[in-house]
C-alpha atoms as a PDB file:
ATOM      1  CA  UNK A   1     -37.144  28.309 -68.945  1.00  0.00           C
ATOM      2  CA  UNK A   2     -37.174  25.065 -66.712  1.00  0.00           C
ATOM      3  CA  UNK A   3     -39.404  22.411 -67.584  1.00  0.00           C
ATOM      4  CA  UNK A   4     -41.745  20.599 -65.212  1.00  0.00           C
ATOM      5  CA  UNK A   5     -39.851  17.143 -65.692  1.00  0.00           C
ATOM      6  CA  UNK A   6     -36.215  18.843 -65.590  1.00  0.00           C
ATOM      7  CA  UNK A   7     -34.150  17.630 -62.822  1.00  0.00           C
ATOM      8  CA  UNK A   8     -36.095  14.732 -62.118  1.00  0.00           C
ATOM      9  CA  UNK A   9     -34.780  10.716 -62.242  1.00  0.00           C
ATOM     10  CA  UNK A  10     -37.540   9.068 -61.019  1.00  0.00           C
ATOM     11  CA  UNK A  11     -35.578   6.987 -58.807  1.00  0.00           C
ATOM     12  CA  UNK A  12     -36.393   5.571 -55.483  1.00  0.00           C
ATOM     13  CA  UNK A  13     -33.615   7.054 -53.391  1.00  0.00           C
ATOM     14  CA  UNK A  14     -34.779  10.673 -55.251  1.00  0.00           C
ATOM     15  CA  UNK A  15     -38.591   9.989 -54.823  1.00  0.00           C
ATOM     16  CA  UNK A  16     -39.405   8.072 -51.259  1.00  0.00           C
ATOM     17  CA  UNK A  17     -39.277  10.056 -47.955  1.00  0.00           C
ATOM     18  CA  UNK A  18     -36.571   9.365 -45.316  1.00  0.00           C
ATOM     19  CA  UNK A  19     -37.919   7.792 -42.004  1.00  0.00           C
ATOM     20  CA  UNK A  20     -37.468   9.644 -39.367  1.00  0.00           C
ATOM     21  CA  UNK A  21     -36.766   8.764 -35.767  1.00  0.00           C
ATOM     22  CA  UNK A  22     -39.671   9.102 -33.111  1.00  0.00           C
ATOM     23  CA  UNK A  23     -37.291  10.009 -30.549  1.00  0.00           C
ATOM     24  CA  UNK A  24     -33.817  11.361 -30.614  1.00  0.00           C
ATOM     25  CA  UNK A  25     -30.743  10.041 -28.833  1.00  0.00           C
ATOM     26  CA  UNK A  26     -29.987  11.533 -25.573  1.00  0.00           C
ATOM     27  CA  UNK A  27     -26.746  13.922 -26.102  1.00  0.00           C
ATOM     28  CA  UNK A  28     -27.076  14.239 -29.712  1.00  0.00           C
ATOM     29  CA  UNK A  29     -24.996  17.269 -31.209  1.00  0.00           C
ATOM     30  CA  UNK A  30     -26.014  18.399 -34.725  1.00  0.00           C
ATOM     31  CA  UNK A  31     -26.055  21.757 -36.546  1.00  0.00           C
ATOM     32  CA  UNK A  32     -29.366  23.008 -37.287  1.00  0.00           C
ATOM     33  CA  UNK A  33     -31.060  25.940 -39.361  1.00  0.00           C
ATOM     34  CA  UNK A  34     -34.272  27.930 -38.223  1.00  0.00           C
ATOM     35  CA  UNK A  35     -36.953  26.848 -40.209  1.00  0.00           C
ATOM     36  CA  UNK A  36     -39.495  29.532 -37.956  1.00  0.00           C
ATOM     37  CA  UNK A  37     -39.584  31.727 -35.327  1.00  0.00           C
ATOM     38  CA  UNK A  38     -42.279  32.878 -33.670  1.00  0.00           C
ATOM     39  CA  UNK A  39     -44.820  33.715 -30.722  1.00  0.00           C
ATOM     40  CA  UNK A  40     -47.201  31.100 -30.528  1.00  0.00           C
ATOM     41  CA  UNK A  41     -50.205  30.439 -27.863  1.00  0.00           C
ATOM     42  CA  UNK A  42     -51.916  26.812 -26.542  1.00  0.00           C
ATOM     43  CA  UNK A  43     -54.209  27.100 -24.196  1.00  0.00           C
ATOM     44  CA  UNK A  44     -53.507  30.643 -22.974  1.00  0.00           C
ATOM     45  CA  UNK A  45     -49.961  29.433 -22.847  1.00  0.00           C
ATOM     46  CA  UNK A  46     -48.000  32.010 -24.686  1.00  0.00           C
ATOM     47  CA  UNK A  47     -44.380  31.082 -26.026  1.00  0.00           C
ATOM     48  CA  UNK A  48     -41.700  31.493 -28.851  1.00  0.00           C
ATOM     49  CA  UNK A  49     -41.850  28.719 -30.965  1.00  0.00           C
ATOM     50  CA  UNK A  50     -38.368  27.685 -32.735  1.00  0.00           C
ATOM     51  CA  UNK A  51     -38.628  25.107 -35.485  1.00  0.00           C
ATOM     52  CA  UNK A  52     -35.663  23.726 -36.234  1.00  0.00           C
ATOM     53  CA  UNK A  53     -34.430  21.472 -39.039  1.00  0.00           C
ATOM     54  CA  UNK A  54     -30.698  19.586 -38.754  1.00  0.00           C
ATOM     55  CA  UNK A  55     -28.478  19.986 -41.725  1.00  0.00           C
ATOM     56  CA  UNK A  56     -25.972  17.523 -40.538  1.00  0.00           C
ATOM     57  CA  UNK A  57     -25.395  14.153 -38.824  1.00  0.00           C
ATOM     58  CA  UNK A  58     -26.840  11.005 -38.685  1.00  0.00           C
ATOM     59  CA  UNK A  59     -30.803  12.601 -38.425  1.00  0.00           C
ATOM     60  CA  UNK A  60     -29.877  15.001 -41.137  1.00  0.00           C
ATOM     61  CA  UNK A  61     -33.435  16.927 -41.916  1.00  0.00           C
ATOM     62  CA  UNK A  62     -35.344  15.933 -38.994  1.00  0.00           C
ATOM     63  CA  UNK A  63     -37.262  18.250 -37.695  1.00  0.00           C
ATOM     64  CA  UNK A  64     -37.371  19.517 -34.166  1.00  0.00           C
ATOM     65  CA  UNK A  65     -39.119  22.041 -31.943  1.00  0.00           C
ATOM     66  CA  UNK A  66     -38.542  24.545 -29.299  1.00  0.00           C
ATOM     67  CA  UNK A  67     -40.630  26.012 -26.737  1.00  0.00           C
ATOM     68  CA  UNK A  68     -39.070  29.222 -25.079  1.00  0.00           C
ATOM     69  CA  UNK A  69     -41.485  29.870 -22.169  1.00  0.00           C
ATOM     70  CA  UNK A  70     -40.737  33.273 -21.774  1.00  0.00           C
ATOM     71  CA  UNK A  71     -44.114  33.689 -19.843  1.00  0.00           C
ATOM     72  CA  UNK A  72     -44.067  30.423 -17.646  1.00  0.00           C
ATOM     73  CA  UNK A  73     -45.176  31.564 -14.439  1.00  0.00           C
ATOM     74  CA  UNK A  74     -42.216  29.973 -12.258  1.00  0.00           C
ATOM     75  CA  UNK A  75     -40.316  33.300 -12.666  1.00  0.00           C
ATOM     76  CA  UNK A  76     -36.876  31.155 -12.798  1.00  0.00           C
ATOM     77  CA  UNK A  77     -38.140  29.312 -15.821  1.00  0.00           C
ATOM     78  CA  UNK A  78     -39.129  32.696 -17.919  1.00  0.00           C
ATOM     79  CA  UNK A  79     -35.521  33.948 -16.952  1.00  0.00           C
ATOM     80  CA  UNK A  80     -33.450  31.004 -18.414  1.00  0.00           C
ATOM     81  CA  UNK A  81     -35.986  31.334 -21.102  1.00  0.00           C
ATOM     82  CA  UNK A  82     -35.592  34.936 -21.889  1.00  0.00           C
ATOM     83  CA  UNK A  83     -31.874  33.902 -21.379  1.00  0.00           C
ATOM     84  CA  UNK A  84     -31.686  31.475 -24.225  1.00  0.00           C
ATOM     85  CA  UNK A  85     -33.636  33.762 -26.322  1.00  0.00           C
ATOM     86  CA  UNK A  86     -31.376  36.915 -25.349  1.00  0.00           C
ATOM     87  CA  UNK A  87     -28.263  34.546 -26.450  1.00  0.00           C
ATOM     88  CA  UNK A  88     -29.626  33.576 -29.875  1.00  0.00           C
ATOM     89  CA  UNK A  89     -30.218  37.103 -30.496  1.00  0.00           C
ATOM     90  CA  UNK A  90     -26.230  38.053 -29.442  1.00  0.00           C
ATOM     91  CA  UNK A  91     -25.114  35.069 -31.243  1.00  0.00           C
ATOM     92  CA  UNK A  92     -27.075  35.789 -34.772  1.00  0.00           C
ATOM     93  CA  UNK A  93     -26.316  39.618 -34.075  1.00  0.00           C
ATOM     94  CA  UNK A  94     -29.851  40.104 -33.531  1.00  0.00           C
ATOM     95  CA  UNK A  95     -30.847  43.644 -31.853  1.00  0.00           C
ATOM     96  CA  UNK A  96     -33.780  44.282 -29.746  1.00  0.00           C
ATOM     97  CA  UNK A  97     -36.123  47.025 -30.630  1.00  0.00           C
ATOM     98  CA  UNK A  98     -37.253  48.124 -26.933  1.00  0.00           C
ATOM     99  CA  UNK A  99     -37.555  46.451 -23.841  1.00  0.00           C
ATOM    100  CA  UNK A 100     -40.633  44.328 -24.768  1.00  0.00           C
ATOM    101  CA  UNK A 101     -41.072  40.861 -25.477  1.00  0.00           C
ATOM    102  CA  UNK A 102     -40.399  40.173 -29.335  1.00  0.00           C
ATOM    103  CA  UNK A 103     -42.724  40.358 -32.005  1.00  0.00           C
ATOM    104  CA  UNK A 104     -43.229  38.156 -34.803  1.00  0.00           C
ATOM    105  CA  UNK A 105     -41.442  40.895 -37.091  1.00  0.00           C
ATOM    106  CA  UNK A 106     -37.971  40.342 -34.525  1.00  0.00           C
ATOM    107  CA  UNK A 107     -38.373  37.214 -34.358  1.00  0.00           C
ATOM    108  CA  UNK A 108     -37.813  36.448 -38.221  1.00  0.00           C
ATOM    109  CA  UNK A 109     -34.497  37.315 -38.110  1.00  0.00           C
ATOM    110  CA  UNK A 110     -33.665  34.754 -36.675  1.00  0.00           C
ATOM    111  CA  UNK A 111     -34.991  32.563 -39.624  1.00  0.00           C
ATOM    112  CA  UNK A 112     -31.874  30.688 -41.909  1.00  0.00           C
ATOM    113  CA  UNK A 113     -29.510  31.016 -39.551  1.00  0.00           C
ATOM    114  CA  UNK A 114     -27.239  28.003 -38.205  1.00  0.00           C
ATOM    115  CA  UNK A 115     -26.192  26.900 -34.744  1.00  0.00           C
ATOM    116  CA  UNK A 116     -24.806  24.218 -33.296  1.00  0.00           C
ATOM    117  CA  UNK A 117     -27.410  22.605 -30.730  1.00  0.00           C
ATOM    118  CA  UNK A 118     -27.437  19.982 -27.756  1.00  0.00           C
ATOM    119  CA  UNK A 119     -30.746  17.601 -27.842  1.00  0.00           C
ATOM    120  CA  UNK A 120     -31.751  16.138 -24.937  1.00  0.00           C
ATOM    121  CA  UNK A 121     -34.249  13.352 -24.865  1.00  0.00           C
ATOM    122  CA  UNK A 122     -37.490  13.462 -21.678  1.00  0.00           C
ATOM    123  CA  UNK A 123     -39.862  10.689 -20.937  1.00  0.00           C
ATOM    124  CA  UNK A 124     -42.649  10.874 -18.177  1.00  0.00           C
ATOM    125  CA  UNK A 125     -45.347   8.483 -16.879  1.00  0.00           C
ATOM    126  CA  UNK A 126     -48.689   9.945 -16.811  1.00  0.00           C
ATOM    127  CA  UNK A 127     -51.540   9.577 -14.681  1.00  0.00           C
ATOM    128  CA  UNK A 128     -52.613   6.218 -16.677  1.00  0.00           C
ATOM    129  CA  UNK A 129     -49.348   4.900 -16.587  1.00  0.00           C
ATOM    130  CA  UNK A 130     -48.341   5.463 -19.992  1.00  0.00           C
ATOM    131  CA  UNK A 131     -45.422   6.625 -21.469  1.00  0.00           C
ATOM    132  CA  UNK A 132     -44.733   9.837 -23.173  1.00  0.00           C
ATOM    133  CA  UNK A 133     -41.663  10.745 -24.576  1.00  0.00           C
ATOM    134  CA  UNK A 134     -40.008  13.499 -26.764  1.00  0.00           C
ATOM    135  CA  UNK A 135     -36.363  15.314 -27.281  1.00  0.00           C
ATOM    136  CA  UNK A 136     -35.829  19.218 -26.700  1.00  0.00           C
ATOM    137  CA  UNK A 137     -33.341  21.376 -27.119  1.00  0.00           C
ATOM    138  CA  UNK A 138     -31.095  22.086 -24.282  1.00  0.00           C
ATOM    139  CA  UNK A 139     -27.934  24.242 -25.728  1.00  0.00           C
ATOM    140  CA  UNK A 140     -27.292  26.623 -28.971  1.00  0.00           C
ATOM    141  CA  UNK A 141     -23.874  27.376 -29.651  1.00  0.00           C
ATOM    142  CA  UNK A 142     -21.939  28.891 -32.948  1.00  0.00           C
ATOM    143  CA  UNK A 143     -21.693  26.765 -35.561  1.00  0.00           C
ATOM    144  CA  UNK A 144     -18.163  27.375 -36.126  1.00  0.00           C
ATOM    145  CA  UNK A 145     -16.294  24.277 -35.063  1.00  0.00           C
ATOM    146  CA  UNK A 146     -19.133  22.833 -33.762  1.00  0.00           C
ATOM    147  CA  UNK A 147     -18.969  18.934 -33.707  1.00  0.00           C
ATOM    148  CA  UNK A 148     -21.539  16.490 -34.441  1.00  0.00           C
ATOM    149  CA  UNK A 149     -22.226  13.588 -32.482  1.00  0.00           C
ATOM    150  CA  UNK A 150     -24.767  11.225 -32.196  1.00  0.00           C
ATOM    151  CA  UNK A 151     -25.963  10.443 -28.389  1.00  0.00           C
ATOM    152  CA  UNK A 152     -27.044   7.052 -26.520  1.00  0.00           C
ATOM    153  CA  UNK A 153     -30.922   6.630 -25.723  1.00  0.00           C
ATOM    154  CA  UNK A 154     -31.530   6.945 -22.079  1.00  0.00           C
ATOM    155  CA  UNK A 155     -33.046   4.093 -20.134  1.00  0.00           C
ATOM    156  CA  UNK A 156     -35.934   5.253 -18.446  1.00  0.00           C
ATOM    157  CA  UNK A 157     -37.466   3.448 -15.061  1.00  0.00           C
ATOM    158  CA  UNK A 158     -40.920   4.097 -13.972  1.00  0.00           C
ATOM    159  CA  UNK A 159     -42.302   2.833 -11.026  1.00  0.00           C
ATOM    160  CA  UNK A 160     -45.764   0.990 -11.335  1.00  0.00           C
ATOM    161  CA  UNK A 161     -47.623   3.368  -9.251  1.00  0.00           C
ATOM    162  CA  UNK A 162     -51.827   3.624  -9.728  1.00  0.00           C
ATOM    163  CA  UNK A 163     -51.687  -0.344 -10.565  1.00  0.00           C
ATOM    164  CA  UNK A 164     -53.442  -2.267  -8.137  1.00  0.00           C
ATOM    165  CA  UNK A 165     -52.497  -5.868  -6.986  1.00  0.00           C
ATOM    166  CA  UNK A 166     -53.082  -8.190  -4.286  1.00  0.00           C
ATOM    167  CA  UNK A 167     -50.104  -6.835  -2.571  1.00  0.00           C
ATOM    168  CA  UNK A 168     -51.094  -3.099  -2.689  1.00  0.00           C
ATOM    169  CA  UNK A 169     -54.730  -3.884  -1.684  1.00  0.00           C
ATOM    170  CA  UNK A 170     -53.967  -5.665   1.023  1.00  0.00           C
ATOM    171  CA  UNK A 171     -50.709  -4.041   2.455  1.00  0.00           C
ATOM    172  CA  UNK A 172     -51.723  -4.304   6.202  1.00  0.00           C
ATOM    173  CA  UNK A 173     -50.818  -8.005   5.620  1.00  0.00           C
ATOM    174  CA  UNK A 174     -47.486  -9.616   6.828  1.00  0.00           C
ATOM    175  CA  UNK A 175     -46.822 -12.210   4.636  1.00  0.00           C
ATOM    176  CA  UNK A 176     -43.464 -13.249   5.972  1.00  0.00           C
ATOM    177  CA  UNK A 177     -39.903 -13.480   5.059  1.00  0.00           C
ATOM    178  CA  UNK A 178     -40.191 -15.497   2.305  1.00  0.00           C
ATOM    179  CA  UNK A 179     -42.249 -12.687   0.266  1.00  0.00           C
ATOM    180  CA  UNK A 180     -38.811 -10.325   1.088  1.00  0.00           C
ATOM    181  CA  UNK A 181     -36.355 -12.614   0.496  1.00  0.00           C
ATOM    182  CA  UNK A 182     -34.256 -12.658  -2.739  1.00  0.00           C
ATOM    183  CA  UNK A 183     -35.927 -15.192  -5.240  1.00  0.00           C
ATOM    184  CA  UNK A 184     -33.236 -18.732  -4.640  1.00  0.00           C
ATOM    185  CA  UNK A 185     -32.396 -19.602  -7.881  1.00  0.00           C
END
């Protein structure tokens, strides 16, 4: 019988948490196991909800998630959907049990098993000029021979759009060449 205390040291590096990154490099490679599978709904969205936790690489046990939108309602978004769902399934040996979307039931096969996957890293400016940003998975592939790599983060540019100067609010205005020259020094 194993005692409560067995195993344990006590020590920092066994005891503190790692620090994760917010935001993944763009182009990062990594193996990663299936935590979950399963349907999931927001907001009358319904979608198959991978979680996925990296066993390798520099972000070793970060967590990740994927949204497969096999319901979005541009039809050639459900189709690469169902299409990266359809692959995991060949790739884990995973068999449909009819022509209807997967249940929960299917879908746990899927837990445990390894792939290699492709992260990709998004960032968008919303309506009050903020900045959201995130990483999602873009590729599975076997894990055999699979190579890690960590990416570079992307540099994103937003435009200042919404914000409201003297320029914008009074753009009927020519205020000469000197305003659309380069600055001179």
């Amino acid at each position: 019988m194993t005692g409560f205390w067995d195993n344990t040291t006590g020590a920092p590096e066994d005891a503190y948490t790692k620090t994760f990154a917010d935001v993944l490099p763009n182009n990062t490679t990594a193996l990663a196991k299936i935590i979950s599978c399963k349907n999931k709904e927001f907001m009358g969205e319904t979608y198959i909800n991978i979680e996925w936790e990296l066993v390798d690489g520099e972000f070793k046990n970060q967590h990740l998630f994927q949204k497969i939108q096999i319901n979005d309602v541009k039809p050639e978004k459900a189709l690469k959907a169902r299409n990266m769902l359809k692959l995991l399934f060949i790739m884990f040996h995973v068999k449909p049990v009819d022509n209807n979307p997967p249940d929960d039931k299917l879908l746990s096969h899927l837990n445990d098993k390894i792939a290699g996957i492709k992260i990709q890293e998004w960032s968008m400016q919303r309506s009050d000029g903020s900045i959201s940003h995130g990483n999602f998975v873009s590729e599975v592939h076997p894990s055999e021979h699979f190579t890690t790599a960590t990416g570079k983060y992307r540099d994103f540019k937003f435009t200042s759009k919404g914000v409201e100067s003297a320029l914008t609010r009074n753009s009927s205005i020519n205020y000469g060449k000197e305003l659309n020259d380069d600055i001179p020094f």
